[in-house]
N, C-alpha and C. Protein backbone atom coordinates (compact mmCIF):
# COMPACT_ATOMS: atom_id res chain seq x y z
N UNK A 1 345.24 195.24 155.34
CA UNK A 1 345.11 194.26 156.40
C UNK A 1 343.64 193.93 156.60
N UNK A 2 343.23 192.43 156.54
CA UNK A 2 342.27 192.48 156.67
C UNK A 2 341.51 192.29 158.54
N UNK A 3 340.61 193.13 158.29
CA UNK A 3 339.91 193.34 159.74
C UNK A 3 339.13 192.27 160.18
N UNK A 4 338.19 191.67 159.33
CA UNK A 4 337.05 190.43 159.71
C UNK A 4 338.83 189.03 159.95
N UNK A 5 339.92 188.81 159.34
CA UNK A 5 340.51 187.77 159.45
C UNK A 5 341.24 188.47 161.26
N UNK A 6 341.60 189.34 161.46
CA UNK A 6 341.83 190.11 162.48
C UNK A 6 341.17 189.70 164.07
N UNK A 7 339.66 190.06 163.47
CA UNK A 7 338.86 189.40 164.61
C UNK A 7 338.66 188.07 164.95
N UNK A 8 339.04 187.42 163.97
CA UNK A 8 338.71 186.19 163.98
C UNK A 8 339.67 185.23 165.01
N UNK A 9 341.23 186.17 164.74
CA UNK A 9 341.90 185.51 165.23
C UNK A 9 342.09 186.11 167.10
N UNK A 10 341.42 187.20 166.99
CA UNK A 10 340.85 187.65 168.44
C UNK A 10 340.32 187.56 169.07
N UNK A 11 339.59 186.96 168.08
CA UNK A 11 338.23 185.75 169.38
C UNK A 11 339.02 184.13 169.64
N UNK A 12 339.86 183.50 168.68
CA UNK A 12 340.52 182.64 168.80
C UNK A 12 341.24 182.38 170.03
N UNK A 13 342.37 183.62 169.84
CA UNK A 13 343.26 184.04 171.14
C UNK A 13 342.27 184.02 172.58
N UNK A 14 341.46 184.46 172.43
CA UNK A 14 340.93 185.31 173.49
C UNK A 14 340.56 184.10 174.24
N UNK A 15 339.55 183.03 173.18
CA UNK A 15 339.48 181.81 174.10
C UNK A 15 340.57 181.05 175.20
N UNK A 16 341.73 181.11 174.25
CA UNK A 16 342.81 180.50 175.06
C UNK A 16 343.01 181.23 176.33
N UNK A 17 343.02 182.57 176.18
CA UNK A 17 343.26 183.44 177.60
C UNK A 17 342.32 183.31 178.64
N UNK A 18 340.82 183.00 177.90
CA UNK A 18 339.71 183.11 179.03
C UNK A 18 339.95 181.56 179.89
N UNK A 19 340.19 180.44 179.37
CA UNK A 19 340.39 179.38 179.59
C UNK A 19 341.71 178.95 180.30
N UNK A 20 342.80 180.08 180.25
CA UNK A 20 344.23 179.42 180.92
C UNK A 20 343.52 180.49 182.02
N UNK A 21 342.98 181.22 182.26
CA UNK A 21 342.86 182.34 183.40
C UNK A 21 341.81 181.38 184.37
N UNK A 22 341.32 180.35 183.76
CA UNK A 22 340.38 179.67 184.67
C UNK A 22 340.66 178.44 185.44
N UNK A 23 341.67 177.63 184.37
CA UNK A 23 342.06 176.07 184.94
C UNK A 23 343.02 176.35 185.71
N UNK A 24 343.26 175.27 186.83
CA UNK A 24 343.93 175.33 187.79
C UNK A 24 345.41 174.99 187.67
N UNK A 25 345.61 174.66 186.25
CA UNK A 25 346.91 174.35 185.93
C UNK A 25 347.76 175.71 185.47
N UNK A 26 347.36 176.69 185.16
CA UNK A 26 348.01 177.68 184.79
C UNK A 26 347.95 178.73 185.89
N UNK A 27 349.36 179.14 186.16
CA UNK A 27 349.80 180.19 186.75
C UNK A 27 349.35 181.37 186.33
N UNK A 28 349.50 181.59 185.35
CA UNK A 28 349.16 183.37 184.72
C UNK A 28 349.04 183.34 183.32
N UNK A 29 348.70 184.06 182.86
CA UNK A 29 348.33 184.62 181.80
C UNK A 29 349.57 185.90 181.26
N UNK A 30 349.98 185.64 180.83
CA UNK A 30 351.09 186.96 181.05
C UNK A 30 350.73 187.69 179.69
N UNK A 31 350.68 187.17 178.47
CA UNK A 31 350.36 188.49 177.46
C UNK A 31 349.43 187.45 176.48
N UNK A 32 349.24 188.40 175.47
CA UNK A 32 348.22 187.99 174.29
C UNK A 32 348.21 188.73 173.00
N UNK A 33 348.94 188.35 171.62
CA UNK A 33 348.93 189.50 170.64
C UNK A 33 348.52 188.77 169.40
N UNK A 34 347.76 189.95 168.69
CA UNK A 34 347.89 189.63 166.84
C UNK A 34 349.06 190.23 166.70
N UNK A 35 349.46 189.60 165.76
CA UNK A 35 350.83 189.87 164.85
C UNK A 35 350.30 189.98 163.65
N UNK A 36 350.85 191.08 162.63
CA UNK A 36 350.46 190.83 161.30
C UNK A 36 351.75 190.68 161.02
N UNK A 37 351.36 189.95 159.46
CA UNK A 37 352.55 189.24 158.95
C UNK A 37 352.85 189.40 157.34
N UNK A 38 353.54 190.27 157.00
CA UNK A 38 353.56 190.86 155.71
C UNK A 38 353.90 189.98 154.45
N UNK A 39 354.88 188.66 155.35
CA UNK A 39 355.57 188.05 154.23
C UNK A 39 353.94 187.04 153.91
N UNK A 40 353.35 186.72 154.67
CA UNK A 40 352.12 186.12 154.03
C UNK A 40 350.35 186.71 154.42
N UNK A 41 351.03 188.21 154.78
CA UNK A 41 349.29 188.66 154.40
C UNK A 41 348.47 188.53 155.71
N UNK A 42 348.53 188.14 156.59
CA UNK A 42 347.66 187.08 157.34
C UNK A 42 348.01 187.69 158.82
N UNK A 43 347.05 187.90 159.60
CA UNK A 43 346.94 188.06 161.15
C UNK A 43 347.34 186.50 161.78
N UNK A 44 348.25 186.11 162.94
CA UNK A 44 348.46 185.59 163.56
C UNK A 44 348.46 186.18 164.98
N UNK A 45 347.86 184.64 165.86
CA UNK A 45 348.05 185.48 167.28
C UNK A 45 348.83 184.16 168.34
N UNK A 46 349.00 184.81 169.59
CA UNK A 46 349.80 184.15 170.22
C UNK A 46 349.21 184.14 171.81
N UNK A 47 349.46 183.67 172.47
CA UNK A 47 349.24 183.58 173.76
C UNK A 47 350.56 183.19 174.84
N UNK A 48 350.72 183.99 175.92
CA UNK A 48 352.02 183.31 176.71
C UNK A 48 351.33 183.19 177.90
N UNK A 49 351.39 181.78 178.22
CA UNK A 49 351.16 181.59 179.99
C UNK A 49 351.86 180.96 180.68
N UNK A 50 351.89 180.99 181.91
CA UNK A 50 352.80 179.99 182.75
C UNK A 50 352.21 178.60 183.24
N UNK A 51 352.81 177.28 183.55
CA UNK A 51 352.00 176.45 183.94
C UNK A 51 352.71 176.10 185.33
N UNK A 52 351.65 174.79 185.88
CA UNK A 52 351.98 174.34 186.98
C UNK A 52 352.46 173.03 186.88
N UNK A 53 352.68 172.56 186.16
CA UNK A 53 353.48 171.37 185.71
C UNK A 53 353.33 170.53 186.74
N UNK A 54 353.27 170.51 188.19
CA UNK A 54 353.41 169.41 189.27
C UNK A 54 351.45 169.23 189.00
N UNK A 55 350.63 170.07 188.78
CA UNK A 55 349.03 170.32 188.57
C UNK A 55 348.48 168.45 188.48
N UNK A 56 348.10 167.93 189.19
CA UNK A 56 347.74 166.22 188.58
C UNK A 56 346.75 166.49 187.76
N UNK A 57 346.73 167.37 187.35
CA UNK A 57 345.54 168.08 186.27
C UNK A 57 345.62 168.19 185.22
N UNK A 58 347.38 168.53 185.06
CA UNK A 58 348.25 169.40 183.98
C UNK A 58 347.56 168.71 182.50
N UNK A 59 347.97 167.71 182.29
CA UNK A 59 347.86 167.17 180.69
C UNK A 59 346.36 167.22 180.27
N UNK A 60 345.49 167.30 180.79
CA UNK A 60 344.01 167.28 181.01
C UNK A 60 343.80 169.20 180.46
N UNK A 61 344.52 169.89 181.42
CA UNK A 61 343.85 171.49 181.23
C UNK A 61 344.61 171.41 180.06
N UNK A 62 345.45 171.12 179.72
CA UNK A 62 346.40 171.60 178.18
C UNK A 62 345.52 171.35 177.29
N UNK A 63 344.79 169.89 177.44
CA UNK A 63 344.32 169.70 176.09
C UNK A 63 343.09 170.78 176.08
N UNK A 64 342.35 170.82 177.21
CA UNK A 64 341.24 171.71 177.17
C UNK A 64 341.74 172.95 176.47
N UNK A 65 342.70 173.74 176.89
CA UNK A 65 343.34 174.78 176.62
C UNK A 65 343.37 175.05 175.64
N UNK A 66 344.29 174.20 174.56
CA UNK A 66 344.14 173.87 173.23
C UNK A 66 343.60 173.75 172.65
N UNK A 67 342.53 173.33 172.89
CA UNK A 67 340.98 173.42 172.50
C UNK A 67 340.36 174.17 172.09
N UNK A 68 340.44 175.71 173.18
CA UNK A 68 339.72 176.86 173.71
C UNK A 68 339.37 177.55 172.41
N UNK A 69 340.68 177.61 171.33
CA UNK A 69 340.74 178.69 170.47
C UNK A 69 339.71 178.01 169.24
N UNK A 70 339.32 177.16 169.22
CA UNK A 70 338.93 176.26 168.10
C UNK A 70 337.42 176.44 168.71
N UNK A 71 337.04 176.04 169.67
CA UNK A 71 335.34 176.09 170.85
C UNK A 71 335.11 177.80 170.62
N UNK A 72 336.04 178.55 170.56
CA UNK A 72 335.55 179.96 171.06
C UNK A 72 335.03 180.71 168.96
N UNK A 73 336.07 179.79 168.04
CA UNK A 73 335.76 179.91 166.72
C UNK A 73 334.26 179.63 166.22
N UNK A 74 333.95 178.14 166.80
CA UNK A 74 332.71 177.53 166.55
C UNK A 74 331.66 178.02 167.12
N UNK A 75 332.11 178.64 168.37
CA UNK A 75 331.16 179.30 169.09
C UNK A 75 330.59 180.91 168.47
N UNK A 76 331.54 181.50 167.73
CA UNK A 76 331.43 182.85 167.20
C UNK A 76 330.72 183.34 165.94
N UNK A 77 331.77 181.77 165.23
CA UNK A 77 331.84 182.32 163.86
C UNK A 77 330.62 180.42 163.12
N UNK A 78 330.43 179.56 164.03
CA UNK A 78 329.72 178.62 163.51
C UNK A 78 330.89 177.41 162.47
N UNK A 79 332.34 177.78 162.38
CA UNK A 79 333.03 177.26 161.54
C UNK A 79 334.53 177.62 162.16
N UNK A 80 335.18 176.75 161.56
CA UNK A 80 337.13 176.81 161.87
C UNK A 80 337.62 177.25 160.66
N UNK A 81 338.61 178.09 160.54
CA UNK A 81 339.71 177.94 159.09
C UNK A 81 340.63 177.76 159.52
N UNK A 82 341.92 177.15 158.62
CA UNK A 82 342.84 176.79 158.88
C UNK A 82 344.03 177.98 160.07
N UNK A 83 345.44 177.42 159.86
CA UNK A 83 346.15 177.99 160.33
C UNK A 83 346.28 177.78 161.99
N UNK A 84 345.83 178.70 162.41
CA UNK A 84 345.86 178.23 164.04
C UNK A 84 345.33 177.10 164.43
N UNK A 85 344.61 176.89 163.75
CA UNK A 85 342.91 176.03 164.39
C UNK A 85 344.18 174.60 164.08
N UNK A 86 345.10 174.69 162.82
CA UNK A 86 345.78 173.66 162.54
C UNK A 86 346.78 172.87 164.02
N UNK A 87 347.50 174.30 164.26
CA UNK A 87 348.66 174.37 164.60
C UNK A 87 348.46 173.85 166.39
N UNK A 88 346.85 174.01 166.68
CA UNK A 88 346.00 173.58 167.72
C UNK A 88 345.83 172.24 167.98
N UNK A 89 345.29 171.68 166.84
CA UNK A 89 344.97 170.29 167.02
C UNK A 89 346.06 169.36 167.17
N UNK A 90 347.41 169.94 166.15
CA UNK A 90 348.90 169.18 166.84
C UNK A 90 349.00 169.29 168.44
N UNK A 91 348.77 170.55 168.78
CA UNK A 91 349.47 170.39 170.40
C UNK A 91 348.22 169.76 171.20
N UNK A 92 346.92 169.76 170.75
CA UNK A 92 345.68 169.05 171.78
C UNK A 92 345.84 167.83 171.45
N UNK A 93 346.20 166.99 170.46
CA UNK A 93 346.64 165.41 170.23
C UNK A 93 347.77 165.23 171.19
N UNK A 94 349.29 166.11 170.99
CA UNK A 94 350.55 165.62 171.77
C UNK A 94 349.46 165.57 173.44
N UNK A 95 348.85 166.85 174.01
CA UNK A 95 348.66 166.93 175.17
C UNK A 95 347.70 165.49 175.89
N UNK A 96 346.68 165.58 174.61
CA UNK A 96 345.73 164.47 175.04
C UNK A 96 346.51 162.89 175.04
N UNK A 97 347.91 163.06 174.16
CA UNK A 97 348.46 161.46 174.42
C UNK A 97 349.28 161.44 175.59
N UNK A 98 349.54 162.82 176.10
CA UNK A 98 350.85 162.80 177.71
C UNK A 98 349.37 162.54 178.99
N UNK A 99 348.30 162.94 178.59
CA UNK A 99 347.15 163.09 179.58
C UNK A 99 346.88 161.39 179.40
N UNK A 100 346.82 160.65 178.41
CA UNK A 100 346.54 159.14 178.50
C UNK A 100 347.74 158.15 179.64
N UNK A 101 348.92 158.88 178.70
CA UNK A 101 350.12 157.87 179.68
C UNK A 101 349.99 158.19 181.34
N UNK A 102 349.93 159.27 181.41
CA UNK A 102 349.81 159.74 182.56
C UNK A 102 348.71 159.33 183.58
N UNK A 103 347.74 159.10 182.91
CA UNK A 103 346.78 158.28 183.79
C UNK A 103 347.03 156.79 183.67
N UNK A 104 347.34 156.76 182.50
CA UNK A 104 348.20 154.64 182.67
C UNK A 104 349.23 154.80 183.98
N UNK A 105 350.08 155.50 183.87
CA UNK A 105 350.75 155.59 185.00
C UNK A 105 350.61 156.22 186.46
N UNK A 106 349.31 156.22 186.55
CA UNK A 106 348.70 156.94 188.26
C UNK A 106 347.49 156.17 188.27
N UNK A 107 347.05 156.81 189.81
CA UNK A 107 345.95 156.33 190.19
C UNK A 107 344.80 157.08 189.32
N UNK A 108 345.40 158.12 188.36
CA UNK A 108 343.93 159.47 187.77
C UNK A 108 343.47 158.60 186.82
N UNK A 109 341.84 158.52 187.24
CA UNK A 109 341.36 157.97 186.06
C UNK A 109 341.01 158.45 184.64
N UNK A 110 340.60 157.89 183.76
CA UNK A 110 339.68 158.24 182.50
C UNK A 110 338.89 158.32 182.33
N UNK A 111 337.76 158.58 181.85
CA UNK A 111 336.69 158.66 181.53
C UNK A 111 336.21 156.92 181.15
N UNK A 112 335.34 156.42 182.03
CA UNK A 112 334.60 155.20 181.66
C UNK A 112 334.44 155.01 180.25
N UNK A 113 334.15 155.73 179.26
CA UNK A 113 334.12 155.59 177.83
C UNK A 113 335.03 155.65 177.18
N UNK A 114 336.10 155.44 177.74
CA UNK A 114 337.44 155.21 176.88
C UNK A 114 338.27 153.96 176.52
N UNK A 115 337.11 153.28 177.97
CA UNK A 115 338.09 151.76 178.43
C UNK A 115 337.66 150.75 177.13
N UNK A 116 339.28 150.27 176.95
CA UNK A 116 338.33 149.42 175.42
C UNK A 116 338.71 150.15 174.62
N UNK A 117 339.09 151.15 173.93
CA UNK A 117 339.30 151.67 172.92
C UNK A 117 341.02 151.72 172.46
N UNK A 118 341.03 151.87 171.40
CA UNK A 118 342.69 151.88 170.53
C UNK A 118 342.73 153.21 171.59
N UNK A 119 344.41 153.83 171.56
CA UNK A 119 345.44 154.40 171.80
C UNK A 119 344.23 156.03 171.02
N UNK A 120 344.16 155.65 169.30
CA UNK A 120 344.28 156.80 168.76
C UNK A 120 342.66 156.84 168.62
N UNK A 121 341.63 156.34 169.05
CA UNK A 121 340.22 156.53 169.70
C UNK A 121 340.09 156.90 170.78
N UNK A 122 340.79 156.85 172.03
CA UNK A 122 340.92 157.12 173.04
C UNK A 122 341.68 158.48 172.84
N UNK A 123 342.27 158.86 172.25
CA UNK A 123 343.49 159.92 171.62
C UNK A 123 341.90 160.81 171.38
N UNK A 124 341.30 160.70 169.98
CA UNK A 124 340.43 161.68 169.74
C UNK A 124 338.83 161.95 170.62
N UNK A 125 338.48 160.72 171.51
CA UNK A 125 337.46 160.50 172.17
C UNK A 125 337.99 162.15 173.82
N UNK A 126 339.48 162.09 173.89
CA UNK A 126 339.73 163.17 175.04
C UNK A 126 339.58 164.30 174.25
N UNK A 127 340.18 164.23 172.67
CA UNK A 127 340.08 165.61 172.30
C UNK A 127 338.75 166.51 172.09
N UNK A 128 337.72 165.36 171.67
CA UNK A 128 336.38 166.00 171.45
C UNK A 128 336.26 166.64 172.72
N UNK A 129 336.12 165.52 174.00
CA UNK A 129 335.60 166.12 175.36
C UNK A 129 336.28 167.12 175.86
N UNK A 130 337.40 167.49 175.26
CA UNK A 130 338.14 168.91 175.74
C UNK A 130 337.15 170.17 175.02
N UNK A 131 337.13 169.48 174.00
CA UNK A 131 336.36 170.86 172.56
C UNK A 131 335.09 171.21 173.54
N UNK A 132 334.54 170.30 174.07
CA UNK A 132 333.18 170.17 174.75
C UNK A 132 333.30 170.86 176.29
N UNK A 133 333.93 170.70 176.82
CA UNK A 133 334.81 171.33 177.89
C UNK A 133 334.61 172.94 177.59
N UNK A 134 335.61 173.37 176.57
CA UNK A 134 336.04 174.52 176.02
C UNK A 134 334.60 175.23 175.93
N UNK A 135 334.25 174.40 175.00
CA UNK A 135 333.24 175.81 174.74
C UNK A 135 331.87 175.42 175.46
N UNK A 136 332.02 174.92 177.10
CA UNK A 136 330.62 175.25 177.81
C UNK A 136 331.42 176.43 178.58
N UNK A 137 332.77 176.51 178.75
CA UNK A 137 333.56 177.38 179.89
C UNK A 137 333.43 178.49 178.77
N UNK A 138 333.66 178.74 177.32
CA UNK A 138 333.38 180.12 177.19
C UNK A 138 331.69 180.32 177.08
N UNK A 139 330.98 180.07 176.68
CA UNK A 139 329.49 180.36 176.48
C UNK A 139 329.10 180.51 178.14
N UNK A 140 329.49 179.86 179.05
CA UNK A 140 329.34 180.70 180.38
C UNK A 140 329.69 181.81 180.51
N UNK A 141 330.96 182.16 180.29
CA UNK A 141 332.02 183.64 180.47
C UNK A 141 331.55 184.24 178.93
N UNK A 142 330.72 184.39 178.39
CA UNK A 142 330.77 184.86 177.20
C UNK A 142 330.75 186.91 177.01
N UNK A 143 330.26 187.28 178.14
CA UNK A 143 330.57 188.86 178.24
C UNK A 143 332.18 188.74 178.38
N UNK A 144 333.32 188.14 179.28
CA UNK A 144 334.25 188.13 179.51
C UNK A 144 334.96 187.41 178.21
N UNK A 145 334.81 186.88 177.66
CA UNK A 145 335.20 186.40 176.16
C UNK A 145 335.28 187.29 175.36
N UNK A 146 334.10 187.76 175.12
CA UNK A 146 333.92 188.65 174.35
C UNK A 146 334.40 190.41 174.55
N UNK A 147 334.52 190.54 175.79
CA UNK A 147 335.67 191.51 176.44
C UNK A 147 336.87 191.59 176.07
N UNK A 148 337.43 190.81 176.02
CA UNK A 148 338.68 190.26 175.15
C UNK A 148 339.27 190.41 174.31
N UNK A 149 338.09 189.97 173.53
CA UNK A 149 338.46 190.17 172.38
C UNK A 149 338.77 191.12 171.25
N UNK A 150 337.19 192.13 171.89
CA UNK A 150 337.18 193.26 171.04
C UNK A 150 338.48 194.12 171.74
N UNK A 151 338.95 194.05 172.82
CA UNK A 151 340.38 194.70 173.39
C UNK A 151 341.34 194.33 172.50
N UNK A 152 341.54 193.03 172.60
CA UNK A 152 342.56 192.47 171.97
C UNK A 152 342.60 193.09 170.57
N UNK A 153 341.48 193.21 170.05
CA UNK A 153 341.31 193.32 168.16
C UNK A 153 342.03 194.73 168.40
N UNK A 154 341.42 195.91 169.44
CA UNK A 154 341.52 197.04 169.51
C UNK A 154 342.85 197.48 170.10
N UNK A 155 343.53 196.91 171.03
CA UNK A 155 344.90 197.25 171.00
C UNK A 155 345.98 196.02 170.44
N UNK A 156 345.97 195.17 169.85
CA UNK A 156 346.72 194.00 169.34
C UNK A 156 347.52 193.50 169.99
N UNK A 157 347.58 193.94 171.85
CA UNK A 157 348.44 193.39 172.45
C UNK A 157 348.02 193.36 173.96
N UNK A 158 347.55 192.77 174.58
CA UNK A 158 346.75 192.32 176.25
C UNK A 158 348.38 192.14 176.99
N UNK A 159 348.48 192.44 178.34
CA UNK A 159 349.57 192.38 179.12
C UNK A 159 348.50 191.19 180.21
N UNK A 160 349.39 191.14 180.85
CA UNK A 160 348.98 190.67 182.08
C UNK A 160 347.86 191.50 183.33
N UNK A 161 348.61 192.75 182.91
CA UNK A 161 347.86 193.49 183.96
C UNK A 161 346.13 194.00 183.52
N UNK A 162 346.16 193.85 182.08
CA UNK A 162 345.05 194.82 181.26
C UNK A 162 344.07 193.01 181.18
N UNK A 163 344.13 192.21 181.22
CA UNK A 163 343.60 190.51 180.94
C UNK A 163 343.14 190.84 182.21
N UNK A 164 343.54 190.73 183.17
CA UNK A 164 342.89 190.85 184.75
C UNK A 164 341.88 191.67 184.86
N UNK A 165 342.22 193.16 184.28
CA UNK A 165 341.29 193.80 185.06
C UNK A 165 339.81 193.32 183.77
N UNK A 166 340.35 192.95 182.39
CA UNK A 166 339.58 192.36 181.95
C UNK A 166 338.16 191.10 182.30
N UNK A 167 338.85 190.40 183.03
CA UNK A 167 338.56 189.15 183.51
C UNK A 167 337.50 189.58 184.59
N UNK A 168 337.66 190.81 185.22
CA UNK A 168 337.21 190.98 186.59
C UNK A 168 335.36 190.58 186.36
């Protein structure tokens, strides 16, 4: 099993946790694990949180959220590899296009630099500013990031209760 692909994906995770434990759209944080995975070799990790779905925030923190694990990579390691980082940018596109309609349909605005732009410029113009988002909120929390992580690497599985006292 490799250990450096291990961490990697523990600093990944970890972003997402430091980042749903902060926005106002998520309820909790409830767990956080690497999984290794025999049929292809490879550490995977996961994150479970709860949301607030009524949040006029909601589609906005998701994409940030989504983000987190990709900002906390660039932030660590200077670079992304595939796999998660993939499986990320699908759900920060779906989130960043429910965060567009959603402000077509309310009074929440956009960002002045969006007005004028296609659907799928406006689509990647939220995703950057989430990435940008992401990783000023971990490089602030970066002892608490980095708390995380090396837990996470070290027991392969964060509860709810052990992320808190983490966080503190």
């Amino acid at each position: 099993m490799n250990h450096t692909q291990a961490w990697r994906v523990a600093v990944h995770e970890s972003g997402h946790v430091l980042l749903a434990s902060l926005l106002p759209s998520f309820a909790d944080v409830v767990s956080t694990e690497l999984l290794w995975s025999a049929s292809d070799q490879a550490w995977h990790g996961f994150t479970l949180t709860t949301c607030r779905t009524d949040s006029g925030t909601y589609h906005r923190d998701r994409t940030i959220m989504a983000m987190s694990g990709i900002a906390a990579e660039l932030i660590i390691f200077t670079d992304v590899v595939e796999g998660a980082s993939r499986d990320d940018l699908q759900s920060t596109s779906s989130s960043a296009e429910r965060w567009l309609r959603t402000a077509a349909e309310s009074t929440s605005p956009l960002p002045s630099a969006v007005c004028g732009l296609s659907d799928e410029l406006k689509n990647r113009f939220l995703m950057s500013m989430a990435l940008s988002a992401a990783g000023k909120v971990i490089r602030a929390n970066r002892g608490r990031h980095e708390r995380l992580a090396l837990q996470l690497l070290d027991l392969e599985k964060l509860t709810e209760t052990q992320i808190a006292r983490l966080l503190l």
